[in-house]
Protein backbone atom coordinates (compact mmCIF):
# COMPACT_ATOMS: atom_id res chain seq x y z
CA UNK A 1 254.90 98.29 126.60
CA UNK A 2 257.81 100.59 126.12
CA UNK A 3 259.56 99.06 129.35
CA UNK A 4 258.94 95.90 127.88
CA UNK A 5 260.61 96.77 124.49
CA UNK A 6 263.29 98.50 126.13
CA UNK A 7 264.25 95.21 127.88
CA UNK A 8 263.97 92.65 125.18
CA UNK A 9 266.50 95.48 123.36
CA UNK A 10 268.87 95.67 126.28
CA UNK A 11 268.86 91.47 126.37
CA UNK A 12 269.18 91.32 122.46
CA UNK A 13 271.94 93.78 122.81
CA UNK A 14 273.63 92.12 125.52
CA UNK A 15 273.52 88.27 123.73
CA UNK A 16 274.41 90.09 120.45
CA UNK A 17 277.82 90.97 122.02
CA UNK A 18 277.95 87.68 123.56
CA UNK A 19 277.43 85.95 120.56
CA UNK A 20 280.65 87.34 119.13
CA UNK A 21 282.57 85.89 121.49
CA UNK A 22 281.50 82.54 120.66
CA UNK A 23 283.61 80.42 117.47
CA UNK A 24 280.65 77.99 116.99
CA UNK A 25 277.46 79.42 119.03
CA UNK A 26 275.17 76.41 117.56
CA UNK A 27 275.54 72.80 118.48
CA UNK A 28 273.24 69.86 117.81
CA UNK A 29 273.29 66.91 120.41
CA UNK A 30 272.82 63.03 119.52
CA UNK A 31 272.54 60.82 122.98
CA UNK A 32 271.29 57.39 124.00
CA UNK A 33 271.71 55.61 127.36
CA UNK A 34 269.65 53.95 130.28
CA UNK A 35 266.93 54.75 132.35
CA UNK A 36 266.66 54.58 136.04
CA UNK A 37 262.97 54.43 137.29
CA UNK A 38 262.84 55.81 140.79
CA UNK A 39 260.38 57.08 143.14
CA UNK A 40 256.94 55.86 142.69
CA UNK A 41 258.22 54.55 139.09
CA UNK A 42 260.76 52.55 140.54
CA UNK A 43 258.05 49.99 142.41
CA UNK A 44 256.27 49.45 139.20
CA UNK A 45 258.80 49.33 135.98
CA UNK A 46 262.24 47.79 135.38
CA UNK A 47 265.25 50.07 134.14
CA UNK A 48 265.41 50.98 130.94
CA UNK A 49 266.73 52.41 127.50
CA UNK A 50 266.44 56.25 126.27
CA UNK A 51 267.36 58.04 123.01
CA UNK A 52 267.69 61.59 121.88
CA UNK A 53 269.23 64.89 120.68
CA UNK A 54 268.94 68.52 121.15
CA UNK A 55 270.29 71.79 119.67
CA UNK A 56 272.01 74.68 122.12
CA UNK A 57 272.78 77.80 121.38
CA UNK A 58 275.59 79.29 123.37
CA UNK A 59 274.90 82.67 124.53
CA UNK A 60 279.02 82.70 125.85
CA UNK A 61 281.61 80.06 126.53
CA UNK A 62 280.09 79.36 130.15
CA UNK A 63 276.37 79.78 129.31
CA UNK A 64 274.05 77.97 127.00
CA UNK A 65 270.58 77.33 126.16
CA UNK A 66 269.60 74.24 124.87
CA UNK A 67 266.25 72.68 123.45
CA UNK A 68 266.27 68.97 123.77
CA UNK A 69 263.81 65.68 123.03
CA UNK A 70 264.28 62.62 124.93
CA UNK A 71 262.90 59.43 124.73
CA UNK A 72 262.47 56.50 127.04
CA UNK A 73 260.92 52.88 127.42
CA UNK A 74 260.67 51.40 131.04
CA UNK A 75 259.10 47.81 130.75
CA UNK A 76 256.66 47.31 133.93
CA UNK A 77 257.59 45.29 137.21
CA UNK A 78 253.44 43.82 137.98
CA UNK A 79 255.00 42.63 141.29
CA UNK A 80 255.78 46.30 142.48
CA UNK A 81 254.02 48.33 145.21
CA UNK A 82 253.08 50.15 142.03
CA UNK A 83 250.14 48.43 140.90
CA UNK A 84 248.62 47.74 144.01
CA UNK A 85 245.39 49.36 143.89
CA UNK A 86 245.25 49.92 140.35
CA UNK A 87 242.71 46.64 139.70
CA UNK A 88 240.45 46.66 143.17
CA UNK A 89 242.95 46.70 145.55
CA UNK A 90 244.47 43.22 143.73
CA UNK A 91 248.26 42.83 142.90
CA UNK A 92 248.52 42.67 138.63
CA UNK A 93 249.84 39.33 139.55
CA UNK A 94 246.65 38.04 139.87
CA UNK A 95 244.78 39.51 136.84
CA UNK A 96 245.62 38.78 132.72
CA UNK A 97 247.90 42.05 132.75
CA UNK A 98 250.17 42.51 129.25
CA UNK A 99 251.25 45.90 127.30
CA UNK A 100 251.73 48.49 130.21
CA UNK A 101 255.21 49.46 128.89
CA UNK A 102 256.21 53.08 129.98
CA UNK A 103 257.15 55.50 127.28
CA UNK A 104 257.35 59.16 128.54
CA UNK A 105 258.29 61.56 125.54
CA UNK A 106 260.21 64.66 127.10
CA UNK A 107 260.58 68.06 125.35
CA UNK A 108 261.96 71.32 126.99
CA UNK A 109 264.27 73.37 127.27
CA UNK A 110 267.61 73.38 129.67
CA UNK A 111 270.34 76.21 130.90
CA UNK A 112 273.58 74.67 130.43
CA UNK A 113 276.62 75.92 132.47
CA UNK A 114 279.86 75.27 131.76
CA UNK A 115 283.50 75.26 132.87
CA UNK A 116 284.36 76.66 129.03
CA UNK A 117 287.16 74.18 129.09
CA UNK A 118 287.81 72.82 125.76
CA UNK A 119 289.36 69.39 126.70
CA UNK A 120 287.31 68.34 129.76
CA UNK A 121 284.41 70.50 129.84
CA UNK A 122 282.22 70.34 133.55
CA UNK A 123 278.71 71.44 132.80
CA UNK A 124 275.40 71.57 135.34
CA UNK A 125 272.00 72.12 133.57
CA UNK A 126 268.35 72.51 134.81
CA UNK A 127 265.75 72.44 132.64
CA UNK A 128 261.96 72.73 132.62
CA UNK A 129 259.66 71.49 129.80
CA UNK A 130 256.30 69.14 129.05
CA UNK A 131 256.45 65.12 129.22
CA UNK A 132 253.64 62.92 127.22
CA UNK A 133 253.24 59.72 129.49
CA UNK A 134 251.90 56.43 127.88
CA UNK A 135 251.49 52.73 129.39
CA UNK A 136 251.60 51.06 125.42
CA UNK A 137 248.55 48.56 125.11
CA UNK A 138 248.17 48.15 129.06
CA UNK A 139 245.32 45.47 128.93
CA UNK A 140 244.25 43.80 132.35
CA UNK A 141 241.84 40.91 131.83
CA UNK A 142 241.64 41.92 127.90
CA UNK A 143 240.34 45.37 128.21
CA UNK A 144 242.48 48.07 128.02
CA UNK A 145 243.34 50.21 130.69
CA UNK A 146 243.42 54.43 130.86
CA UNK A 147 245.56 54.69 133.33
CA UNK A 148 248.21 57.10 132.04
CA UNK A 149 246.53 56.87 128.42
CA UNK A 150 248.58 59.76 127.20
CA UNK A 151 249.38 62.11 129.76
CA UNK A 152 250.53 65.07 129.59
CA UNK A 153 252.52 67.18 132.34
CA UNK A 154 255.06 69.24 133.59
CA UNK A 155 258.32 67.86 134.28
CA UNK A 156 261.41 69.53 135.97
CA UNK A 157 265.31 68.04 135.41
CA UNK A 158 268.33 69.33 137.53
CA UNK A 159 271.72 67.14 136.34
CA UNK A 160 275.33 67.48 135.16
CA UNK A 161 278.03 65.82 133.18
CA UNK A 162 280.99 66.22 131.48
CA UNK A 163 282.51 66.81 127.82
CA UNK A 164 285.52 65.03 126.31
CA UNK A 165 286.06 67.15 123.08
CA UNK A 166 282.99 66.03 120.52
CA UNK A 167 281.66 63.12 123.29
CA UNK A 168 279.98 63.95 126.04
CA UNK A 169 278.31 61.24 129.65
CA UNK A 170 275.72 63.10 131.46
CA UNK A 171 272.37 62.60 133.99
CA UNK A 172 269.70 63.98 135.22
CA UNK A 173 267.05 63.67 137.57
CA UNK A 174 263.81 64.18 136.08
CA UNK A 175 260.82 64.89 138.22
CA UNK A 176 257.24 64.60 137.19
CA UNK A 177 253.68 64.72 139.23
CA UNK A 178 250.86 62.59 137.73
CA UNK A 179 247.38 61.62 138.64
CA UNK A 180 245.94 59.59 136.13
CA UNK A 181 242.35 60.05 135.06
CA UNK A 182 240.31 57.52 137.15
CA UNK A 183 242.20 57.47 140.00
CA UNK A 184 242.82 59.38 143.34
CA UNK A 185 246.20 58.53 143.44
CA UNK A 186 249.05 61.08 142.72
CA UNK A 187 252.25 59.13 141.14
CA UNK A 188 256.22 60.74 141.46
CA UNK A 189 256.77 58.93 137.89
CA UNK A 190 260.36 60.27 138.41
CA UNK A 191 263.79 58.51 136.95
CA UNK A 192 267.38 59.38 136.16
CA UNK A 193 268.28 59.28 132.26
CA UNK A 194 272.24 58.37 132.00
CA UNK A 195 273.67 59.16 128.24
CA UNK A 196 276.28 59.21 126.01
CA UNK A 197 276.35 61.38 123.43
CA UNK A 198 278.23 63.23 120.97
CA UNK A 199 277.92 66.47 120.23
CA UNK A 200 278.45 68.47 116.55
């Protein structure tokens, strides 16, 4: 316990005299964009739209921690390699499919690193965090469906981008393991978020 103590004092110590060397330590990010399906997503939904925001805290000018919500909507592709398998071995194409719109909700946090260049600031971040995964109202032949009814897993993120004073065009590629209750199948439900955003 005392080694413990004596460590969160030496870090608290260490980002207090950080902190002083930051003008504005807090920010709060506000981003929207596109999202790329890939992976096992890409055979099964169509690209789509996501929307955001985040707050960081900058431990120095090259090092920051942020906490950050994103939202997306991917409506499905029942022609993709995706579905096959999902209603007896039967493309959607030949069943009464509607709904089935993906809508993972991400929330984590990321380690931003940046250049610390005011005017045209290169960052990388990688972030770790917990993504709810929901097909809205998938029905197949008027009964609704479970597959990814709410979902919750781990999801991993590994991007960059840059900063052009207050605005800021970024990506990431998220990654994300699912197997769906009911099923045998393990799904990459991966994609690549591209934003714009401005940051306060």
């Amino acid at each position: 316990m005392k080694k413990v103590l004596g460590a969160v004092l030496i870090v608290l110590m260490a980002v207090s005299f950080a902190y002083a060397e930051v003008d504005k330590p807090l920010h709060i990010y506000l981003q929207g964009g596109a999202t790329l399906p890939m992976g096992d997503t890409k055979d099964g939904f169509k690209t789509g739209f996501n929307a955001g925001g985040g707050v960081g805290f900058s431990i120095n000018e090259n090092i920051e921690i942020v906490g950050r919500v994103l939202y997306h909507s991917m409506k499905p592709d029942f022609g993709g390699d995706f579905w096959l398998g999902m209603a007896d071995g039967y493309n959607l194409d030949d069943y009464d499919a509607s709904g089935g719109e993906l809508q993972p909700l991400m929330y984590g946090g990321e380690l931003k690193l940046n250049t610390g260049d005011e005017e045209k600031n290169f960052y990388l971040i990688a972030g770790i965090g917990k993504a709810k995964l929901k097909l809205a109202d998938l029905k197949v032949n008027g009964e609704k469906s479970k597959i990814a009814d709410d979902e919750t897993e781990t999801y991993f993120c590994v991007g960059g981008g840059v900063e052009f004073g207050k605005f800021f065009v970024e990506g990431r590629y998220v990654m994300i393991k699912l197997k769906p209750e009911g099923t045998d199948e393990e799904f990459d439900f991966n994609m690549v978020p591209i934003c714009i955003g401005v940051k306060f």
